[in-house]
Protein backbone atom coordinates (compact mmCIF):
# COMPACT_ATOMS: atom_id res chain seq x y z
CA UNK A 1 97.11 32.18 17.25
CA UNK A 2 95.55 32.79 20.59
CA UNK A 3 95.44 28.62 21.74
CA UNK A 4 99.68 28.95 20.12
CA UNK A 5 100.58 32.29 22.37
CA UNK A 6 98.74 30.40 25.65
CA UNK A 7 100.59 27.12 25.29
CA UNK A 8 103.52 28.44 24.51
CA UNK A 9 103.21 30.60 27.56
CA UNK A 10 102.55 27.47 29.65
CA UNK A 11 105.75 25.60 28.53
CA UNK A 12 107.14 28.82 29.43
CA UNK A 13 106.23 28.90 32.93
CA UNK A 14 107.04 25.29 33.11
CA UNK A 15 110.15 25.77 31.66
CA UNK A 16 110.64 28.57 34.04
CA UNK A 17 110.03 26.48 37.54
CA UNK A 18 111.78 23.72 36.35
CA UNK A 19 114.93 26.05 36.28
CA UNK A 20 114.31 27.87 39.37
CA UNK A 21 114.17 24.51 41.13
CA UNK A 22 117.58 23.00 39.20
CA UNK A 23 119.83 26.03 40.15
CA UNK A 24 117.40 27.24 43.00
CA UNK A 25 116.83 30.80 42.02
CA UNK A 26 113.25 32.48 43.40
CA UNK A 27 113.09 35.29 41.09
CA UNK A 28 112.58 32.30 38.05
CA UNK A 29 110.59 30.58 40.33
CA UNK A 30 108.21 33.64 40.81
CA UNK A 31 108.28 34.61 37.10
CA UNK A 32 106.83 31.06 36.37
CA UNK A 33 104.30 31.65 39.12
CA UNK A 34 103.10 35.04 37.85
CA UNK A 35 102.87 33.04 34.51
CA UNK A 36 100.73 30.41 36.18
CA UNK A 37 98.43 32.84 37.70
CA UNK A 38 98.05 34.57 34.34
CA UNK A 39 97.10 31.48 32.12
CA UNK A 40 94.67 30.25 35.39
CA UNK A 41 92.95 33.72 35.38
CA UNK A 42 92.59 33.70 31.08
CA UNK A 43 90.85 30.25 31.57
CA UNK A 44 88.53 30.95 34.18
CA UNK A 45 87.61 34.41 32.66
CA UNK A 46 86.96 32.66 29.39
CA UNK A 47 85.32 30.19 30.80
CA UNK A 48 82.64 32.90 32.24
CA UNK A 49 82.75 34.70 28.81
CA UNK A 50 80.68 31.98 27.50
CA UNK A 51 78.23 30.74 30.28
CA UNK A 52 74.82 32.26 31.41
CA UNK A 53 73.71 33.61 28.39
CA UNK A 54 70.24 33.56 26.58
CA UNK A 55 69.77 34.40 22.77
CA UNK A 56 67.09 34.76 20.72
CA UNK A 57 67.56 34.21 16.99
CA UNK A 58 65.09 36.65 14.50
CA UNK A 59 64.84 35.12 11.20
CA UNK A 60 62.42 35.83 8.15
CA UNK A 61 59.32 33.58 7.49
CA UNK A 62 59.99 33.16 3.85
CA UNK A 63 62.63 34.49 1.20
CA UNK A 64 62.93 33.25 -2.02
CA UNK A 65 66.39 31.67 -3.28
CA UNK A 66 68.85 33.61 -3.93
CA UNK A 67 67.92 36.55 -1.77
CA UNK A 68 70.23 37.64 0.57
CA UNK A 69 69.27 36.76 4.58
CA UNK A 70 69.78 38.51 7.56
CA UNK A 71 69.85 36.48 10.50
CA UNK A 72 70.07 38.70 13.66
CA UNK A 73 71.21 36.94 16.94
CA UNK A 74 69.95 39.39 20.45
CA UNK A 75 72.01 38.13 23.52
CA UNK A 76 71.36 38.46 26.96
CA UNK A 77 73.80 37.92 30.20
CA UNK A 78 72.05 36.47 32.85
CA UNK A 79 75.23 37.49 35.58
CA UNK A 80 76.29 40.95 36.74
CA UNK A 81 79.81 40.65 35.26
CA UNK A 82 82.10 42.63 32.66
CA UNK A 83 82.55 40.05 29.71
CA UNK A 84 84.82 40.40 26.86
CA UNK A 85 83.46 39.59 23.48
CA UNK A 86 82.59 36.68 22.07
CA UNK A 87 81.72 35.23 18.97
CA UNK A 88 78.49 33.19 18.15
CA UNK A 89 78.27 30.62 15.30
CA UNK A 90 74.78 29.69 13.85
CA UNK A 91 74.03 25.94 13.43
CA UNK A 92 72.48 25.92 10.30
CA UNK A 93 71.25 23.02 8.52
CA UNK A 94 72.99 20.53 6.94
CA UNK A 95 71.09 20.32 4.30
CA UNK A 96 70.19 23.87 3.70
CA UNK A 97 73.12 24.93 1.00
CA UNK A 98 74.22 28.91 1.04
CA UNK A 99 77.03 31.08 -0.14
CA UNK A 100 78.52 34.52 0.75
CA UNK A 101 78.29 33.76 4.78
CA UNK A 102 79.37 36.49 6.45
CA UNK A 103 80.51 36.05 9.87
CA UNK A 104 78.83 37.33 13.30
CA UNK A 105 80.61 40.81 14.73
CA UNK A 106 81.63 39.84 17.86
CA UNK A 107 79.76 41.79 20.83
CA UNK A 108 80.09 42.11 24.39
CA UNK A 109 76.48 40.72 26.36
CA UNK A 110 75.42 42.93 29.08
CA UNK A 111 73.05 42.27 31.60
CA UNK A 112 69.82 44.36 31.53
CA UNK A 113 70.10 44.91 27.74
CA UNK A 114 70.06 42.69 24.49
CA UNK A 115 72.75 43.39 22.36
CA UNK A 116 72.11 42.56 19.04
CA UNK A 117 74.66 40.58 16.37
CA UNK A 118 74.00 39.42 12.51
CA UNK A 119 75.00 37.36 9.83
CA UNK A 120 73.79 36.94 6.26
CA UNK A 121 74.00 34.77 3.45
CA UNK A 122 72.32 33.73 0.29
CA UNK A 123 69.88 30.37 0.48
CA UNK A 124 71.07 28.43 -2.94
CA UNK A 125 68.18 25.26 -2.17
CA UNK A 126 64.30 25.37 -1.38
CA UNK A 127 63.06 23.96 1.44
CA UNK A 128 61.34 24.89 4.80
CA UNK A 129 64.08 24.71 7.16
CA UNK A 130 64.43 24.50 10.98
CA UNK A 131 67.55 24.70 13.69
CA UNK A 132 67.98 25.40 17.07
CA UNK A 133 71.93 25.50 18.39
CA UNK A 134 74.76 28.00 17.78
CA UNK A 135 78.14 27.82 19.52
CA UNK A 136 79.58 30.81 21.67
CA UNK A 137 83.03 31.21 21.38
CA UNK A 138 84.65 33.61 24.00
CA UNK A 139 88.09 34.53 24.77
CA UNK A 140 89.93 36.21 27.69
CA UNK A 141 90.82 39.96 28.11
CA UNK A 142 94.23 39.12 27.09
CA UNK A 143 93.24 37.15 23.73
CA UNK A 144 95.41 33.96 25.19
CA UNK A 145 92.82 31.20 25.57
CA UNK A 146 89.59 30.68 23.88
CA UNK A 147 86.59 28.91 25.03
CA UNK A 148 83.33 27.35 23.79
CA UNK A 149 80.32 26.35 24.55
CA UNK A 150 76.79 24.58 23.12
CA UNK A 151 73.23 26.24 23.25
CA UNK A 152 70.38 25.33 22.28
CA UNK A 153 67.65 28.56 21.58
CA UNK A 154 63.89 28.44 20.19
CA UNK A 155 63.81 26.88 17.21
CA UNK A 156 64.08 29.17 14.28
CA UNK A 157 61.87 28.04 11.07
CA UNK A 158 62.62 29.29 7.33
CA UNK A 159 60.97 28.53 4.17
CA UNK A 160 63.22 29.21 0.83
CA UNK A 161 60.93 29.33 -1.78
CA UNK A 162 62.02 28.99 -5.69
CA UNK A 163 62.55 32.24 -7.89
CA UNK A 164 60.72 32.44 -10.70
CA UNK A 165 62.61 31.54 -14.02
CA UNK A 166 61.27 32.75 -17.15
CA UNK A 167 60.47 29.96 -19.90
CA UNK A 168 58.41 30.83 -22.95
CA UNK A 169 56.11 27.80 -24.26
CA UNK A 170 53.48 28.01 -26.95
CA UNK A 171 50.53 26.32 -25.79
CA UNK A 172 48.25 24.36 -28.13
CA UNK A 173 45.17 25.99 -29.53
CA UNK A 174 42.08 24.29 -27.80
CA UNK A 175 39.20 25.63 -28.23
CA UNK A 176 37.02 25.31 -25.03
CA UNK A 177 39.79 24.84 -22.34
CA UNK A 178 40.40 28.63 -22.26
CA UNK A 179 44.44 28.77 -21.64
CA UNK A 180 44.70 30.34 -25.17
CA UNK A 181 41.84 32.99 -24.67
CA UNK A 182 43.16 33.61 -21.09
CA UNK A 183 47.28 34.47 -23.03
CA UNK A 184 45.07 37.53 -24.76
CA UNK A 185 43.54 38.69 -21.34
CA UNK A 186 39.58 37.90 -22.19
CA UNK A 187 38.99 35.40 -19.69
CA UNK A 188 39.91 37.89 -16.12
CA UNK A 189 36.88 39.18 -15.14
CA UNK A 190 34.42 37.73 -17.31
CA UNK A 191 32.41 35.80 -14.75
CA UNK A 192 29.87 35.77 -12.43
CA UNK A 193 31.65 34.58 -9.35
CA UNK A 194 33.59 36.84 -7.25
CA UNK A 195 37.11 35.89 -7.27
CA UNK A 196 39.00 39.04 -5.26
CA UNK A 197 39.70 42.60 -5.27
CA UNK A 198 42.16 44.22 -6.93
CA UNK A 199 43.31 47.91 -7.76
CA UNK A 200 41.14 49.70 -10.25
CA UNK A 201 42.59 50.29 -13.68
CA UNK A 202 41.60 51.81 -16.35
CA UNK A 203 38.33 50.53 -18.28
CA UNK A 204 36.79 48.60 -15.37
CA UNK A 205 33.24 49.30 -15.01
CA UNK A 206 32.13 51.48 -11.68
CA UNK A 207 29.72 49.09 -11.19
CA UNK A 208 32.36 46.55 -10.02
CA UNK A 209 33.51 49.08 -7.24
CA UNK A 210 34.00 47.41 -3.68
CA UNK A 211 33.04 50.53 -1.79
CA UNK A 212 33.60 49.13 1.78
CA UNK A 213 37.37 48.30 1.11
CA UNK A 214 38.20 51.54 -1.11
CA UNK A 215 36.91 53.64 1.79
CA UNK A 216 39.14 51.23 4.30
CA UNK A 217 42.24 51.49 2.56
CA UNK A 218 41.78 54.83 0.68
CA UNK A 219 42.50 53.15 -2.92
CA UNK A 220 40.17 52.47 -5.17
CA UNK A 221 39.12 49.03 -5.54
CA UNK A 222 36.84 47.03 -7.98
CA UNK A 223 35.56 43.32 -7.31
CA UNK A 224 37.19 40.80 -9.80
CA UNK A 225 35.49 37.80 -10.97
CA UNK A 226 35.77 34.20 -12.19
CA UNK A 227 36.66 34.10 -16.08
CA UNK A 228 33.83 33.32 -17.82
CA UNK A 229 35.74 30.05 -19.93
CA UNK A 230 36.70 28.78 -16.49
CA UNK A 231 40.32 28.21 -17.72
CA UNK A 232 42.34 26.01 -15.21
CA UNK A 233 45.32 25.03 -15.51
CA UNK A 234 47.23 21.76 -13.40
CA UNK A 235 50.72 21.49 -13.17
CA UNK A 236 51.64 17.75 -12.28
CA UNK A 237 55.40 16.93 -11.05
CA UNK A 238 57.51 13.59 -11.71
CA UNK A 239 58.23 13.30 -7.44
CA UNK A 240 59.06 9.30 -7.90
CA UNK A 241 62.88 8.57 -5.67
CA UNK A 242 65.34 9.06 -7.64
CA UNK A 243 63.68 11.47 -10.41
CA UNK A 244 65.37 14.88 -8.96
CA UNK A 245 68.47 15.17 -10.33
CA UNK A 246 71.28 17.44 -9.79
CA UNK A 247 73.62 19.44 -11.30
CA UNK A 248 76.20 22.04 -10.42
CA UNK A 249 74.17 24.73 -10.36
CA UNK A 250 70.33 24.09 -9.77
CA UNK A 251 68.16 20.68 -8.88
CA UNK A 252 66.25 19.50 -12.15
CA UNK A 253 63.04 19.36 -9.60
CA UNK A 254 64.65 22.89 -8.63
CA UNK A 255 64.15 24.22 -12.29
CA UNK A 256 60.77 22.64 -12.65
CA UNK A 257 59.67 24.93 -9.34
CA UNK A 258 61.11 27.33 -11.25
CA UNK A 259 58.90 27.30 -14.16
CA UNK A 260 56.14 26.76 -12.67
CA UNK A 261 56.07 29.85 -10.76
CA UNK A 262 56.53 31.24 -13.44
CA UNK A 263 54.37 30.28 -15.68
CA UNK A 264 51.57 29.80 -12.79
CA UNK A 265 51.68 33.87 -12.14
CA UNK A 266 51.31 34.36 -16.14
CA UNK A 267 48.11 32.06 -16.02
CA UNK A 268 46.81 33.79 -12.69
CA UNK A 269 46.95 37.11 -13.92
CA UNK A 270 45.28 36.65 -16.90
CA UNK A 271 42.32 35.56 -15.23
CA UNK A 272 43.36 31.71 -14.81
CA UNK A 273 42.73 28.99 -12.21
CA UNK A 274 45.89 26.92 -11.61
CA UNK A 275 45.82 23.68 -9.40
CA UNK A 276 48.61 21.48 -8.34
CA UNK A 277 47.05 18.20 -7.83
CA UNK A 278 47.36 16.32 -5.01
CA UNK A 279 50.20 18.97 -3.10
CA UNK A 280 47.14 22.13 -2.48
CA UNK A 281 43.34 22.17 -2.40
CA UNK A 282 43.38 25.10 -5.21
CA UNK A 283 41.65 27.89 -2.77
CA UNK A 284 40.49 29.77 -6.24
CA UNK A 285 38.95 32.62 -4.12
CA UNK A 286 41.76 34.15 -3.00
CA UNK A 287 43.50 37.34 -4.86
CA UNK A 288 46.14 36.97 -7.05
CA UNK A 289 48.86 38.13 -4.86
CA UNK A 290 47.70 35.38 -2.25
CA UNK A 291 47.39 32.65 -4.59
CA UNK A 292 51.02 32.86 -5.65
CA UNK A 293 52.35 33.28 -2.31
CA UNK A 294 50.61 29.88 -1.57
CA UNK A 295 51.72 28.45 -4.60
CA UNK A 296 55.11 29.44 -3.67
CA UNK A 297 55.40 27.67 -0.59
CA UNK A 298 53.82 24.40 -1.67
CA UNK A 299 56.66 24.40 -3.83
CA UNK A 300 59.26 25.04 -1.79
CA UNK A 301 58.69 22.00 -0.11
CA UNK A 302 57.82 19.40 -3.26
CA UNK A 303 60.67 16.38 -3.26
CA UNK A 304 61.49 13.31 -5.27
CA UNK A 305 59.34 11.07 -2.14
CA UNK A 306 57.16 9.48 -3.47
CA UNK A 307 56.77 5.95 -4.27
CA UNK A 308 54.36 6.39 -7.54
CA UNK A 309 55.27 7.34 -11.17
CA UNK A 310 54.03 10.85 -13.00
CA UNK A 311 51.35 8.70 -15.23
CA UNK A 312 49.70 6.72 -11.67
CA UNK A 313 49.58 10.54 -10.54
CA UNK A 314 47.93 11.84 -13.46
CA UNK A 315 45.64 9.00 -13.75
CA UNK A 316 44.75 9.88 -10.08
CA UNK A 317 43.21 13.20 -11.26
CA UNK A 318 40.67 11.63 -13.65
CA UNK A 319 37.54 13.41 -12.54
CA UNK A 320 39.11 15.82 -10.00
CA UNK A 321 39.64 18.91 -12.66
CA UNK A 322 37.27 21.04 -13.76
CA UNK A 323 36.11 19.91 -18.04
CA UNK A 324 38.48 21.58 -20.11
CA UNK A 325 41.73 21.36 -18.22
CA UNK A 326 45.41 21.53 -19.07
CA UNK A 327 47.68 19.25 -17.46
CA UNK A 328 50.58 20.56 -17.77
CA UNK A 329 53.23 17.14 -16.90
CA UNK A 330 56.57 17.75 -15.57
CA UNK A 331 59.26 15.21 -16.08
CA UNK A 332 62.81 14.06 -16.73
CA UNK A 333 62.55 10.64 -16.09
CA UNK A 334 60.94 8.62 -19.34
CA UNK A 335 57.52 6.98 -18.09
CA UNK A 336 56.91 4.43 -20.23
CA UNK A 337 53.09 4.30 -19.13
CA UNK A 338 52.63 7.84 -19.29
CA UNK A 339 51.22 7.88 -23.03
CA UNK A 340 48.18 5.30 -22.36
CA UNK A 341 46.95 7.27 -19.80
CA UNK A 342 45.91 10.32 -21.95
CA UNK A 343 43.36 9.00 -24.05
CA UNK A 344 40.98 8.54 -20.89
CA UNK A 345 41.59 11.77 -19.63
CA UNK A 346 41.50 13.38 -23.28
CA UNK A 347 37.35 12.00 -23.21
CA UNK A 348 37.17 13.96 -20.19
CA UNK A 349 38.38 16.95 -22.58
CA UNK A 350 41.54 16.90 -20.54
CA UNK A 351 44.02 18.54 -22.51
CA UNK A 352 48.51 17.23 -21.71
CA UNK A 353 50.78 19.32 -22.61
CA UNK A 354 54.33 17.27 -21.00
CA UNK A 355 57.04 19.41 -20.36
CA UNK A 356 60.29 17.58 -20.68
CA UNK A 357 63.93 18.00 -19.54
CA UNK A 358 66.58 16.42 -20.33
CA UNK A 359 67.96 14.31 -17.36
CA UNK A 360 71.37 14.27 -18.92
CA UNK A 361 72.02 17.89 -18.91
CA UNK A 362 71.71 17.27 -15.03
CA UNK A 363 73.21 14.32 -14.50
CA UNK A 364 75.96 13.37 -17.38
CA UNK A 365 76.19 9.81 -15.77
CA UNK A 366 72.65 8.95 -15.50
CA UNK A 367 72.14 5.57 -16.84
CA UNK A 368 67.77 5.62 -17.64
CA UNK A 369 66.10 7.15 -20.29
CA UNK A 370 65.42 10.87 -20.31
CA UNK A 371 62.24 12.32 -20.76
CA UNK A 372 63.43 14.16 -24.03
CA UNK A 373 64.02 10.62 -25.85
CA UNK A 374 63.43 10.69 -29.21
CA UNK A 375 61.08 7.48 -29.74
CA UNK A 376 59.77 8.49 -25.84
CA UNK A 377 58.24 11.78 -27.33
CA UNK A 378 57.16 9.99 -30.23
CA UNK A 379 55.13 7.59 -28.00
CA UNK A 380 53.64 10.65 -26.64
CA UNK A 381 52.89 12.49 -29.96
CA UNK A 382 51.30 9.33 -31.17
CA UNK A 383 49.19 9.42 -27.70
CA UNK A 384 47.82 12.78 -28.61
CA UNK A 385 50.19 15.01 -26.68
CA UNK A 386 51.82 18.07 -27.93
CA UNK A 387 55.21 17.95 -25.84
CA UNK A 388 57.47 20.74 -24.92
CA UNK A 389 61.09 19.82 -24.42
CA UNK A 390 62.31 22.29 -22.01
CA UNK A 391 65.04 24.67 -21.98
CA UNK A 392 67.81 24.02 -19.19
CA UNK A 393 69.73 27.67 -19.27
CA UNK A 394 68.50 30.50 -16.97
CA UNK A 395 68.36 28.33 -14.46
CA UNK A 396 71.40 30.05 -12.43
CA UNK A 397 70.20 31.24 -8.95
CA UNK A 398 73.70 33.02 -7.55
């Protein structure tokens, strides 16, 4: 409306001299000056509206998706004049998909004092994100002409991590590997080997007290310790191009982060070590809390790059897990070669559990073979594995 009202006002004034000079009257000829003068003195004032400012965007380090995020924009003027407002516009990622995007307020920059404006929306993809330019749009005191301009601020880095999504799986009973003792609770704690601090609760022995950090912090606080089966569990992705595939509402690499979070805080809290081979180096010492927040941003960053398959990965970690391990394998892509790699590892007393999703449900045209093939899970079954075909709902973020 304001660029219509300003060029209709210049065909007015145009208009207007052109008369005055036909049937040489000054008043028109005036009118279409004062006209002139008006529309010259909108563009140059918002033309200054948006030039010699500074910004500084504030952002969070991490949310997880579906959170809502507050983006707040401070803006400086770096010249001693009145502005009117203006209107910034964030340059956010291409890539980075959101909904419920509110808008900047505009705000009026003053000289010796940021003023602050904000924006939120919800992050619908993971990722660790990073963008640098917004667009100032300014207008003149009158509202007639509107200007904009470029900037490019610090660069502003965000990681979107995946939410948790509930999934209920009943592991295999394997005596040994410690998974099924550490579902009951009696691995946590077990050990010799200091693995954190945590609050007290009740039944913990006073012996296990860690007096230096309950008088630093005022709680009470007892070590924690390795569990004495030294369960560990791996969770192994399908990342091979082409393997993520998408649906309306979530990523099937999306729900797989998913699931794993979930299921990776179950096994921690209980006492559990869980690795993610080849993406983290498995720092086992840290507490709980820590541990997931790690685990959290390794996978908010996993994607379908690389160039070999799920069973070249998990023959890769022949040797690397502690004896009795669970691998648990992620996948939605059939891999053919996947079921003669589990007898060597099964020597090791490596224990697969594949956890399969249907690539169909995600991708009605996709033209391979899912994971959750019929004679594909037989191949596995007949390979020793116990697999776990997935359940697609709950994986809704918004």
């Amino acid at each position: 409306m304001r660029n219509v009202a300003g060029f209709s006002l210049t065909l007015a004034s145009i208009f207007l001299a052109v008369v005055a000079v036909l049937i040489q009257a000054p008043s028109l000829f005036y009118m279409g000056t004062a006209l002139f003068a008006t529309i010259g003195g909108s563009n140059l004032q918002a033309w200054l509206a948006v030039r010699g400012l500074r910004f500084e965007r504030i952002a969070p380090s991490s949310v997880r998706i579906g959170d809502l995020v507050t983006i707040e924009i401070a803006i400086w003027s770096e010249r001693r004049i009145r502005r009117p407002l203006i209107s910034v516009l964030d340059k956010l990622p291409g890539r980075l998909r959101v909904q419920s995007l509110t808008p900047s307020l505009p705000v009026a920059p003053a000289f010796d004092t940021p003023i602050v404006t904000q924006y939120q929306f919800r992050a619908l993809r993971r990722g660790r994100y990073r963008w640098s330019g917004l667009t100032v749009s300014g207008t003149d005191a009158l509202g007639l002409v509107t200007k904009k301009k470029d900037y490019e601020t610090e660069t502003t880095e965000i990681t979107i991590v995946p939410r948790p999504i509930p999934v209920s799986i009943e592991l295999p009973v394997a005596a040994g590997w410690g998974i099924s003792e550490a579902e009951s609770g009696q691995t946590r704690g077990a050990g010799i080997e200091p693995r954190g601090i945590r609050e007290y609760s009740h039944g913990d022995s006073l012996r296990h007290v860690h007096w230096r950090s309950t008088a630093r912090t005022g709680r009470l606080l007892v070590k924690e310790f390795e569990a004495g089966t030294h369960a560990a569990a791996a969770f192994l992705f399908q990342r091979t191009r082409g393997t993520d595939l998408a649906s309306d509402s979530i990523g099937s690499l999306d729900m797989m982060c998913g699931h794993v979070l979930f299921l990776a805080d179950m096994f921690i809290q209980q006492g559990a070590r869980v690795e993610l081979p080849g993406l983290d180096n498995a720092a086992s010492h840290l507490l709980p809390t820590e541990r997931i927040r790690e685990i959290s941003e390794v996978l908010a960053t996993i994607a379908d790059d690389s160039g070999s398959t799920v069973s070249e990965e998990l023959a890769r970690t022949d040797g690397q897990l502690p004896p009795g391990s669970v691998v648990f394998v992620l996948l939605s892509v059939a891999d053919p070669n996947l079921a003669g790699i589990m007898p060597r590892l099964a020597v090791r007393g490596t224990t697969i559990v594949p956890l399969l999703y249907d690539a169909h449900a995600f991708d009605p045209k996709f033209k391979g073979v899912s994971a959750t093939n019929p004679d594909f899970i037989a191949g596995l079954r007949a390979g020793g594995a116990s697999p776990f075909v997935m359940p697609i709902d709950g994986g809704e973020y918004a």
